[in-house]
C-alpha atoms as a PDB file:
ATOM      1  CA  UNK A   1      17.818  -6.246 -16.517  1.00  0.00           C
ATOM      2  CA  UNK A   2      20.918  -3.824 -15.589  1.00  0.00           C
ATOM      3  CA  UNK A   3      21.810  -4.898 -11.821  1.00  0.00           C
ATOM      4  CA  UNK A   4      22.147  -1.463 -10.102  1.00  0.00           C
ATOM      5  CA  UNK A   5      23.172  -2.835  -6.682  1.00  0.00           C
ATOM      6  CA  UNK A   6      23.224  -5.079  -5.104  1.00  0.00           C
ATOM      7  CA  UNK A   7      23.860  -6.036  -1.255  1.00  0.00           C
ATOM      8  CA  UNK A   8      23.653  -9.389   1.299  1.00  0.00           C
ATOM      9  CA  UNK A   9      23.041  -9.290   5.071  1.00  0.00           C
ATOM     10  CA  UNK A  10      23.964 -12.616   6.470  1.00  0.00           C
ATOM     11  CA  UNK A  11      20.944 -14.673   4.698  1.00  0.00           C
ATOM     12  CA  UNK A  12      19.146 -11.678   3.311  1.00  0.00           C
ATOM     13  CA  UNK A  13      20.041 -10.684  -0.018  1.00  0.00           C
ATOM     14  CA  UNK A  14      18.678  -7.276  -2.206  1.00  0.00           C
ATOM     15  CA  UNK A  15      19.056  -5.644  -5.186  1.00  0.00           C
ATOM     16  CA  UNK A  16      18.023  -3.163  -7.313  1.00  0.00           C
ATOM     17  CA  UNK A  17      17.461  -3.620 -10.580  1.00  0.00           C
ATOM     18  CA  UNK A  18      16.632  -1.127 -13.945  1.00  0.00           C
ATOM     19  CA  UNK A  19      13.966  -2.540 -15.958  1.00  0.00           C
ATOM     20  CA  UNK A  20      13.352   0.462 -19.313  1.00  0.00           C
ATOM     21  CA  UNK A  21      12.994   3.080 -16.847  1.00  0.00           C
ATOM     22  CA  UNK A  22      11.084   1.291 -13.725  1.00  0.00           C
ATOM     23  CA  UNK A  23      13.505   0.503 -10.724  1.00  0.00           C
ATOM     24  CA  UNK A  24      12.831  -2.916  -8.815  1.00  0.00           C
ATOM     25  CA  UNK A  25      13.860  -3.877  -5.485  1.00  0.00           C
ATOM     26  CA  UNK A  26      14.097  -7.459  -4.758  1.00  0.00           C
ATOM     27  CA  UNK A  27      14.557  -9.221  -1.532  1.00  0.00           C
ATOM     28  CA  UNK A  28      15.401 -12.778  -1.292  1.00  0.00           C
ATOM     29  CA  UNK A  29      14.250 -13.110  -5.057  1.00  0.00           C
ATOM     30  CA  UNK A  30      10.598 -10.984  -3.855  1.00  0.00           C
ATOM     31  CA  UNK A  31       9.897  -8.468  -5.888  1.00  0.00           C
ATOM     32  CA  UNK A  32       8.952  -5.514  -3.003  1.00  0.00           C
ATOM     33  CA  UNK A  33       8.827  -2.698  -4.699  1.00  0.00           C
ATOM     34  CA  UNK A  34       8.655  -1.321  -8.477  1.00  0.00           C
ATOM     35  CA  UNK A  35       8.124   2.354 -10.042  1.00  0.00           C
ATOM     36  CA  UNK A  36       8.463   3.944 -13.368  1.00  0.00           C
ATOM     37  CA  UNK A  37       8.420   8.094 -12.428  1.00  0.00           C
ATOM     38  CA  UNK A  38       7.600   8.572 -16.215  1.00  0.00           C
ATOM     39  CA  UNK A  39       4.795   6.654 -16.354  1.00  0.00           C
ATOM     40  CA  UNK A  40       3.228   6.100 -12.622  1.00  0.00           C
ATOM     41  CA  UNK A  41       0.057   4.345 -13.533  1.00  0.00           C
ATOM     42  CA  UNK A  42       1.580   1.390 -15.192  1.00  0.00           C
ATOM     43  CA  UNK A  43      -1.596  -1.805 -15.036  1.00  0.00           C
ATOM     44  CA  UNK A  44       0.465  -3.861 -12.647  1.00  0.00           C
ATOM     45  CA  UNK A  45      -0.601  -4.878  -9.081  1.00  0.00           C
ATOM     46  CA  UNK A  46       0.686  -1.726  -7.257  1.00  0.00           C
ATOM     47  CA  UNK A  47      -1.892   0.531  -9.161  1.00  0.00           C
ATOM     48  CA  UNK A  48      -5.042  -1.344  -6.649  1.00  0.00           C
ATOM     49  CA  UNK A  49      -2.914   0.505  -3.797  1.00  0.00           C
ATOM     50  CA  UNK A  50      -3.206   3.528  -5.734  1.00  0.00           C
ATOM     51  CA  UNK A  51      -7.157   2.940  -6.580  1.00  0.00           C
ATOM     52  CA  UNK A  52      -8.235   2.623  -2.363  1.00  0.00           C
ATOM     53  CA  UNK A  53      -6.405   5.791  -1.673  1.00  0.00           C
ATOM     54  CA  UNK A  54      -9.156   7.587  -3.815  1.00  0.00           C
ATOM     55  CA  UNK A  55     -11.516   5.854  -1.821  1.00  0.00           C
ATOM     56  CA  UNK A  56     -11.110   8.711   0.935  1.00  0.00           C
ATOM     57  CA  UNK A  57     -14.367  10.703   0.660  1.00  0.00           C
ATOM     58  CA  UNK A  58     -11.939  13.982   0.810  1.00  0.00           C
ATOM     59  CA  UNK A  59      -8.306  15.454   0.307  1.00  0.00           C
ATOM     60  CA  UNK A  60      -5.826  13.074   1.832  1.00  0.00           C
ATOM     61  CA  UNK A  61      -3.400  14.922   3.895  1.00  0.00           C
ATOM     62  CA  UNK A  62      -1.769  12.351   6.009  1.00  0.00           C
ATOM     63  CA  UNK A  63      -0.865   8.943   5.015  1.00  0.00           C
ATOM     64  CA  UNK A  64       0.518   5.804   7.461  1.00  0.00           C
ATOM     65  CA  UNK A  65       2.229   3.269   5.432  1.00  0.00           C
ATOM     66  CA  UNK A  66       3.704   0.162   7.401  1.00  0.00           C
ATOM     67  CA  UNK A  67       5.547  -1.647   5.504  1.00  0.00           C
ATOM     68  CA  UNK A  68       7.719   1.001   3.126  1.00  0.00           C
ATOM     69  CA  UNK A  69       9.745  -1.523   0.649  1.00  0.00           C
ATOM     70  CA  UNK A  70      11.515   0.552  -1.545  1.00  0.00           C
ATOM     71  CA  UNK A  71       8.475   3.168  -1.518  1.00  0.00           C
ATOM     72  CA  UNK A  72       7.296   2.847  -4.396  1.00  0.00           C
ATOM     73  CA  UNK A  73       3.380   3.463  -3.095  1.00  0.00           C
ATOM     74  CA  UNK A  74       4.622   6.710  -1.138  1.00  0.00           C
ATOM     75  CA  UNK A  75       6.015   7.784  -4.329  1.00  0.00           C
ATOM     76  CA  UNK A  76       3.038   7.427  -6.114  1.00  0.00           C
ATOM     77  CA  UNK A  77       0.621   8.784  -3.471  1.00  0.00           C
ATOM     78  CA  UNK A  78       2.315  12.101  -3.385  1.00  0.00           C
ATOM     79  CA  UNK A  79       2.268  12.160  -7.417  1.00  0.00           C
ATOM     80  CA  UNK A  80      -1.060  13.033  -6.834  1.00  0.00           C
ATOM     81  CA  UNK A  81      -1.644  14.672  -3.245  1.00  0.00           C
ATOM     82  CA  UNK A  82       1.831  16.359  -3.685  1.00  0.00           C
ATOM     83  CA  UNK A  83       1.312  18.094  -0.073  1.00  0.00           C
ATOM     84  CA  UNK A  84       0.547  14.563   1.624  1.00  0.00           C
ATOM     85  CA  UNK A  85       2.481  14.081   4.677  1.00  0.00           C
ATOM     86  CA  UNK A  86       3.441  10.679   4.868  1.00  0.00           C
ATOM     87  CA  UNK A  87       4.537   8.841   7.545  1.00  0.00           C
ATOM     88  CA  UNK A  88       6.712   5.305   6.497  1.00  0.00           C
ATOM     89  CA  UNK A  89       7.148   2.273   9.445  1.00  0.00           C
ATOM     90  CA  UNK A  90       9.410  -0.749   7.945  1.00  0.00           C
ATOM     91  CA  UNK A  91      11.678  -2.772  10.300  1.00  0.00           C
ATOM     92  CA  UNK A  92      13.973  -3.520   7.538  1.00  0.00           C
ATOM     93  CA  UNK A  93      17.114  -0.650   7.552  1.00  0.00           C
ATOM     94  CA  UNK A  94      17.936  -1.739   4.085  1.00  0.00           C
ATOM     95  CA  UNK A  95      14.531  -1.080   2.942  1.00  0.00           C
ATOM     96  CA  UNK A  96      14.225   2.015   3.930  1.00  0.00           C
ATOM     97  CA  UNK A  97      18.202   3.049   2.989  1.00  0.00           C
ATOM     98  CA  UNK A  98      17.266   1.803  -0.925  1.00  0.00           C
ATOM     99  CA  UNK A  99      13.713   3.980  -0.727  1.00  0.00           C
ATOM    100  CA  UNK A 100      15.646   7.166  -0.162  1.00  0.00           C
ATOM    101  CA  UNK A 101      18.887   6.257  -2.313  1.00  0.00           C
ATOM    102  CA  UNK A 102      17.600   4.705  -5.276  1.00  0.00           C
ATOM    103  CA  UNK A 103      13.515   5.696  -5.393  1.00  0.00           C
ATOM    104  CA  UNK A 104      13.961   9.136  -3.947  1.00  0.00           C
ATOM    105  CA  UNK A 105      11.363   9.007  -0.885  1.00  0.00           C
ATOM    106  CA  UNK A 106      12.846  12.014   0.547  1.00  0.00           C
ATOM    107  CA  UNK A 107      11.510  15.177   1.802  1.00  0.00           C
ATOM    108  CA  UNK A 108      10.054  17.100   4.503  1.00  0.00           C
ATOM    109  CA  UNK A 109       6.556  15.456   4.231  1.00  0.00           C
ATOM    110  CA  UNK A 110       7.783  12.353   4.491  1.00  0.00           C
ATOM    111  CA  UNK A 111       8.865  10.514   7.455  1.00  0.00           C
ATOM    112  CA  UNK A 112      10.931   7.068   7.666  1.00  0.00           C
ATOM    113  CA  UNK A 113      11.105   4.877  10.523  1.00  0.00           C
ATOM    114  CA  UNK A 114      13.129   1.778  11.225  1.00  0.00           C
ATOM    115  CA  UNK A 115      10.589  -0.178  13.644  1.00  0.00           C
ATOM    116  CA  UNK A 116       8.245  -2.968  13.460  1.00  0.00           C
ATOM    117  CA  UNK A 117       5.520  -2.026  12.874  1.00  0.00           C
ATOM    118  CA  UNK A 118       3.324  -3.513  15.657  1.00  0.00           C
ATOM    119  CA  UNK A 119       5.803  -1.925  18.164  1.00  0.00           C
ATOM    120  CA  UNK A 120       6.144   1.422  16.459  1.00  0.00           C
ATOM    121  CA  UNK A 121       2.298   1.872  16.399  1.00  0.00           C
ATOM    122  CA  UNK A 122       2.031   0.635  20.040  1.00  0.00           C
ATOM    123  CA  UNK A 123       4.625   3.433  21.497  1.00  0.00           C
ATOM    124  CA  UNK A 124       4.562   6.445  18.803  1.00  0.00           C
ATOM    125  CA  UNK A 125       0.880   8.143  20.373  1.00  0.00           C
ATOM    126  CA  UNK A 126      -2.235   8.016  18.765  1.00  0.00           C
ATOM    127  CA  UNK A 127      -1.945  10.380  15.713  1.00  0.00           C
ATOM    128  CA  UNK A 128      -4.764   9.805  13.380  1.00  0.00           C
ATOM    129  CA  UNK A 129      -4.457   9.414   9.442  1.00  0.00           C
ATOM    130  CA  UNK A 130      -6.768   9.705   6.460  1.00  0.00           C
ATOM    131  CA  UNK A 131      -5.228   6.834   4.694  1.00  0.00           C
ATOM    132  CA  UNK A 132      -3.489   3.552   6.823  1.00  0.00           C
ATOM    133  CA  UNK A 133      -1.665   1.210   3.838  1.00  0.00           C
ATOM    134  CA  UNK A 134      -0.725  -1.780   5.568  1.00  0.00           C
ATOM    135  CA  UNK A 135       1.782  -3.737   2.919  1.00  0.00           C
ATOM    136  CA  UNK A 136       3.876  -5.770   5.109  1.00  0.00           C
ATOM    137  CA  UNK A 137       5.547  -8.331   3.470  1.00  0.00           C
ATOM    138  CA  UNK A 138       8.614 -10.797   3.701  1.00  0.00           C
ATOM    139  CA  UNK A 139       9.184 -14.194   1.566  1.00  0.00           C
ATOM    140  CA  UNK A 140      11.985 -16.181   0.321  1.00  0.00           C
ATOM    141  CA  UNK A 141      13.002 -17.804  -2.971  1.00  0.00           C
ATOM    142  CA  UNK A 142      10.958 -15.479  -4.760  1.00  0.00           C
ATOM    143  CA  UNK A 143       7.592 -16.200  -2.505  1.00  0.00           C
ATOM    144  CA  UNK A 144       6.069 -13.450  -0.829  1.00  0.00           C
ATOM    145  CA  UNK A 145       4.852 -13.726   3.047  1.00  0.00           C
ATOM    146  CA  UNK A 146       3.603 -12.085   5.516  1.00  0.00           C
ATOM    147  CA  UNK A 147       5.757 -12.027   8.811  1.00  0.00           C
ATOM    148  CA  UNK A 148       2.462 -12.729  11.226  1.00  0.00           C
ATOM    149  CA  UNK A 149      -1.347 -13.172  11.039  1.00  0.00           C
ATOM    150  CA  UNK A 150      -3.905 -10.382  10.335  1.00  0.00           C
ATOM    151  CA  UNK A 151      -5.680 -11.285  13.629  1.00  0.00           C
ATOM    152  CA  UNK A 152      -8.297  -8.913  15.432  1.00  0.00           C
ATOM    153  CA  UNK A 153      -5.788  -6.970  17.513  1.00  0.00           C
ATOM    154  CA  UNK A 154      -3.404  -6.113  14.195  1.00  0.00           C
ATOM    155  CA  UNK A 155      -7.078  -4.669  12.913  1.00  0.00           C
ATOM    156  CA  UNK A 156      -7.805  -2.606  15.916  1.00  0.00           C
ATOM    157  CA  UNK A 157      -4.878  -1.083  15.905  1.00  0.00           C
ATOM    158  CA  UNK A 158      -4.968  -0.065  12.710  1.00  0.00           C
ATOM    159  CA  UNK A 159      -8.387   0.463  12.761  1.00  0.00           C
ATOM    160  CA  UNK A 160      -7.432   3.290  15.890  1.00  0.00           C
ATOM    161  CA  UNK A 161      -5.353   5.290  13.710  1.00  0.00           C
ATOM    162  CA  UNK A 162      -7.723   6.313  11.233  1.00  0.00           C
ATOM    163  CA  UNK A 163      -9.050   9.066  10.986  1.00  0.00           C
ATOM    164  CA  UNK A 164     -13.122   9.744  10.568  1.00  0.00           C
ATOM    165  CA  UNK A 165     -13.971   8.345   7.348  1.00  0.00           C
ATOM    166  CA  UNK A 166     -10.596   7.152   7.284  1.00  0.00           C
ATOM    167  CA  UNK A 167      -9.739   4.540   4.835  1.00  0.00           C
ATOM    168  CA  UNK A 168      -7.540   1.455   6.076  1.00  0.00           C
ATOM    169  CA  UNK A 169      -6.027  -0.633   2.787  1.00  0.00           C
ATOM    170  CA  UNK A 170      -4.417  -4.426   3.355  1.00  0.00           C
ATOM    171  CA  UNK A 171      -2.294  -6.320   0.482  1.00  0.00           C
ATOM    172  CA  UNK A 172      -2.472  -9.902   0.551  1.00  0.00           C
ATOM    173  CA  UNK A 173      -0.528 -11.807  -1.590  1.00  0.00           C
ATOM    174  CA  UNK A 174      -3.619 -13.936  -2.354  1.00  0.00           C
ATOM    175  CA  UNK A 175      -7.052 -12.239  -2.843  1.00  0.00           C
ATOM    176  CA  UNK A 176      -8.777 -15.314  -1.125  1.00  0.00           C
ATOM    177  CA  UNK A 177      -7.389 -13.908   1.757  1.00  0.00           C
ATOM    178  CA  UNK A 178      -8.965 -10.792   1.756  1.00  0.00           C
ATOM    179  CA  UNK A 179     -11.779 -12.615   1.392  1.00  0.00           C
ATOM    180  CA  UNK A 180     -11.709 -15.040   4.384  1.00  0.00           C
ATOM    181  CA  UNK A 181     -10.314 -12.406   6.999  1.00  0.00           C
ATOM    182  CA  UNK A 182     -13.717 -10.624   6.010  1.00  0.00           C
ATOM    183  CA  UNK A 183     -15.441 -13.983   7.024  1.00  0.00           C
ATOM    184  CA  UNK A 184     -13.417 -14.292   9.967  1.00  0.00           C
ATOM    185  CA  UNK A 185     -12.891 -10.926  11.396  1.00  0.00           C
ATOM    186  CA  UNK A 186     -16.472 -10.291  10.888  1.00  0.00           C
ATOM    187  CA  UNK A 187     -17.457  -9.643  13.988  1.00  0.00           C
ATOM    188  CA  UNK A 188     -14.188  -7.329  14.694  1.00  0.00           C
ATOM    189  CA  UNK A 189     -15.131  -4.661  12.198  1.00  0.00           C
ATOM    190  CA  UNK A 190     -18.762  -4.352  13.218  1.00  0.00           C
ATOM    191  CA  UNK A 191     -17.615  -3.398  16.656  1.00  0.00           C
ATOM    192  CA  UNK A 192     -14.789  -0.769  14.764  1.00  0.00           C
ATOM    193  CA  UNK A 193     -17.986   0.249  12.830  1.00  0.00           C
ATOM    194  CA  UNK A 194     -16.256  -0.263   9.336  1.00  0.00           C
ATOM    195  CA  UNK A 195     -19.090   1.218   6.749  1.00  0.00           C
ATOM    196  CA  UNK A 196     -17.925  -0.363   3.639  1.00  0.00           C
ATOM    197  CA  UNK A 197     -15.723  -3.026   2.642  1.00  0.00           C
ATOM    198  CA  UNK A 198     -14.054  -3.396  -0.991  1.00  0.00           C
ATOM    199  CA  UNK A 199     -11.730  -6.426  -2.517  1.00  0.00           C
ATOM    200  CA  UNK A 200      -9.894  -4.961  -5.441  1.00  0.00           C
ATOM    201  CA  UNK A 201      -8.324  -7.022  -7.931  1.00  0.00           C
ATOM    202  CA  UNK A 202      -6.219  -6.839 -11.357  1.00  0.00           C
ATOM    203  CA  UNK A 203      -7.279 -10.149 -13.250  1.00  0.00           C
ATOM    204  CA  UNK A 204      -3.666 -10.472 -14.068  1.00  0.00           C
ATOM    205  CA  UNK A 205      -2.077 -10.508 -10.689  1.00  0.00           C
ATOM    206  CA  UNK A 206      -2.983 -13.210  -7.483  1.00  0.00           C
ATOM    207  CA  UNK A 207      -2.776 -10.124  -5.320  1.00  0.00           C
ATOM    208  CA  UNK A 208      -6.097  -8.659  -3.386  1.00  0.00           C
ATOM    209  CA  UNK A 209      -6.441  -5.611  -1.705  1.00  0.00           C
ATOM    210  CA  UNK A 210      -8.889  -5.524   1.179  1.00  0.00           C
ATOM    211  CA  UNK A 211     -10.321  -2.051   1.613  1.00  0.00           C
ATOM    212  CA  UNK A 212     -11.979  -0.888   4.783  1.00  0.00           C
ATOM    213  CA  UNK A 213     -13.881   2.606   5.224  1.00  0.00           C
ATOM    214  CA  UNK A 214     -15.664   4.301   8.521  1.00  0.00           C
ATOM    215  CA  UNK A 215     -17.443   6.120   5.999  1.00  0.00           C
ATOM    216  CA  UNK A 216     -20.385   4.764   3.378  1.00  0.00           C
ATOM    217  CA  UNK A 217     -17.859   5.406   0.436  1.00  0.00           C
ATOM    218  CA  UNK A 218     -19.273   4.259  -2.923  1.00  0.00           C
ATOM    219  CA  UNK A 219     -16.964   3.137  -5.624  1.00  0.00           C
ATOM    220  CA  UNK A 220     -18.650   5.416  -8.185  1.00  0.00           C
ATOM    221  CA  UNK A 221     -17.699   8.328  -6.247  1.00  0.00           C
ATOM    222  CA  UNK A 222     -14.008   6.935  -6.189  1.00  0.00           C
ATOM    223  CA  UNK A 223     -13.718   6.593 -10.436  1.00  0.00           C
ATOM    224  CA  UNK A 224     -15.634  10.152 -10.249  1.00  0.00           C
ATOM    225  CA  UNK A 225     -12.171  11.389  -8.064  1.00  0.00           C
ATOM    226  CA  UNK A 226      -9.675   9.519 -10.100  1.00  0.00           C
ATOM    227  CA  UNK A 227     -11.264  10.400 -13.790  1.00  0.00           C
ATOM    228  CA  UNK A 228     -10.014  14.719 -12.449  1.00  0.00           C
ATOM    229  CA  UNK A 229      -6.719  12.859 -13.504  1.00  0.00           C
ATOM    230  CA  UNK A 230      -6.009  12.213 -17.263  1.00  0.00           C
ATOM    231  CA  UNK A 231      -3.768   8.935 -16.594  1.00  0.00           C
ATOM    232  CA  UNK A 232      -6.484   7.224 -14.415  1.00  0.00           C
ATOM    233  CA  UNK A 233      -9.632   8.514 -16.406  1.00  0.00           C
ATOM    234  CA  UNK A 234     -10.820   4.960 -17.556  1.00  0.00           C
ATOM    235  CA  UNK A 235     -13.252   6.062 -20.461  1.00  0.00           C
ATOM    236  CA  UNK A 236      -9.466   7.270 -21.686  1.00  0.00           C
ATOM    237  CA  UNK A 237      -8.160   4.403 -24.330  1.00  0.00           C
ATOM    238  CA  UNK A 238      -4.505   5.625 -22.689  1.00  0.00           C
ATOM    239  CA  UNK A 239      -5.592   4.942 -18.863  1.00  0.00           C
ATOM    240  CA  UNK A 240      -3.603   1.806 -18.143  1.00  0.00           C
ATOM    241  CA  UNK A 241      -5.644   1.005 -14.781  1.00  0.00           C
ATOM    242  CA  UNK A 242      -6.179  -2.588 -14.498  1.00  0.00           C
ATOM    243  CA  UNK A 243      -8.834  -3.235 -11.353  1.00  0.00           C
ATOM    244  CA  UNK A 244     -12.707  -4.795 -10.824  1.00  0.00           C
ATOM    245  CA  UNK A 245     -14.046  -3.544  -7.388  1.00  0.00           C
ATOM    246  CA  UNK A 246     -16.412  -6.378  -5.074  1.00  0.00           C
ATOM    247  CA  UNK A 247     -18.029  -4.976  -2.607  1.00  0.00           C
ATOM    248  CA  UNK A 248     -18.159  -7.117   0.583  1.00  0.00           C
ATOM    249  CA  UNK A 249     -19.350  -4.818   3.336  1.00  0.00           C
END
């Protein structure tokens, strides 16, 4: 794979990487971030990000995404909702220089901010969004981490900025994860009055995606939203999508 850049910050080491025509970003040997602009839906992991954005029982028109990477999911939310207004909250200045240099995450509807995350939320108001991605990760030697728990707190305040039937997505690196925080923060999003809860999956990736609604979405009515689009109409032999849906709320 053509080496693009590439760039080391005491121990932290990134570069971007052409592979045919996706970029890559990798950080510490972790892949973060990966997009192909000719061919957006592409089977891989970062399409189950895609999937519980359609989960919002409406039009999205604005997005919270802490933890940017190289933006590959902003990218490929406004493919589709091209007057989304996105806001972007990674505390990694690197990340966020490669999103708008090298993946193009510019423009006026999108807004990128150098913070962590639990701070920036904590001190930036209490704007409300249709769609919260949390995708914060870190790693080394290739293993991808998150930097602290998913605890109750982390949940409320995530759970505070959405939105009625606003949809909050989490990526864990593991999909048993997803399904033991909904064991273990059980209580938590009965008092947030989460409606429905979804795991989603692509058999060929570890990854889960926990997805939590305010409103009784069913996953029917999400396929019904995404089939209006050629490339993720599954009854389509093209449609690359790559996801099974468990419902655990």
């Amino acid at each position: 794979m053509p080496e693009l850049w590439s760039h080391t910050v005491g121990d932290e080491q990134y570069r971007v990487v052409r592979a045919g025509h996706s970029l890559r970003l990798y950080t510490n040997g972790v892949l973060h971030s990966q997009y192909n602009p000719n061919q957006v839906v592409s089977g891989a992991l970062w399409d189950l990000l895609l999937v519980s954005a359609f989960m919002y029982p409406g039009l999205l028109k604005k997005a919270l995404v802490p933890g940017v990477g190289g933006g590959a999911v902003i990218n490929m939310l406004r493919y589709f909702w091209h007057q989304l207004a996105v806001v972007g909250v990674d505390n990694n200045a690197v990340h966020l220089e490669v999103a708008q240099q090298f993946f193009g995450v510019n423009g006026a509807e999108v807004g990128l901010h150098y913070a962590a995350a639990r701070d920036w939320l904590a001190s930036h108001g209490d704007d409300q969004y249709d769609y919260v991605l949390d995708d914060i990760f870190g790693g080394k030697n290739g293993d991808p981490q998150r930097p602290f728990a998913f605890d109750a707190q982390w949940l409320h305040s995530l759970c505070q900025r959405l939105a009625p039937n606003g949809v909050l997505a989490i990526n864990f690196d593991r999909a048993q994860q997803a399904y033991q925080l909904i064991d273990t923060l059980a209580d938590a999003m009965g008092e947030l009055k989460i409606q429905r809860g979804w795991i989603l999956e692509n058999p060929s990736y570890c990854n889960g995606v926990l997805v939590l609604s305010k409103a009784s979405v069913e996953m029917a009515s999400a396929v019904e939203r995404m089939q209006t689009h050629r490339i993720l109409d599954s009854r389509l032999r093209s449609c690359r999508l790559n996801f099974r849906a468990t419902r655990c709320i």
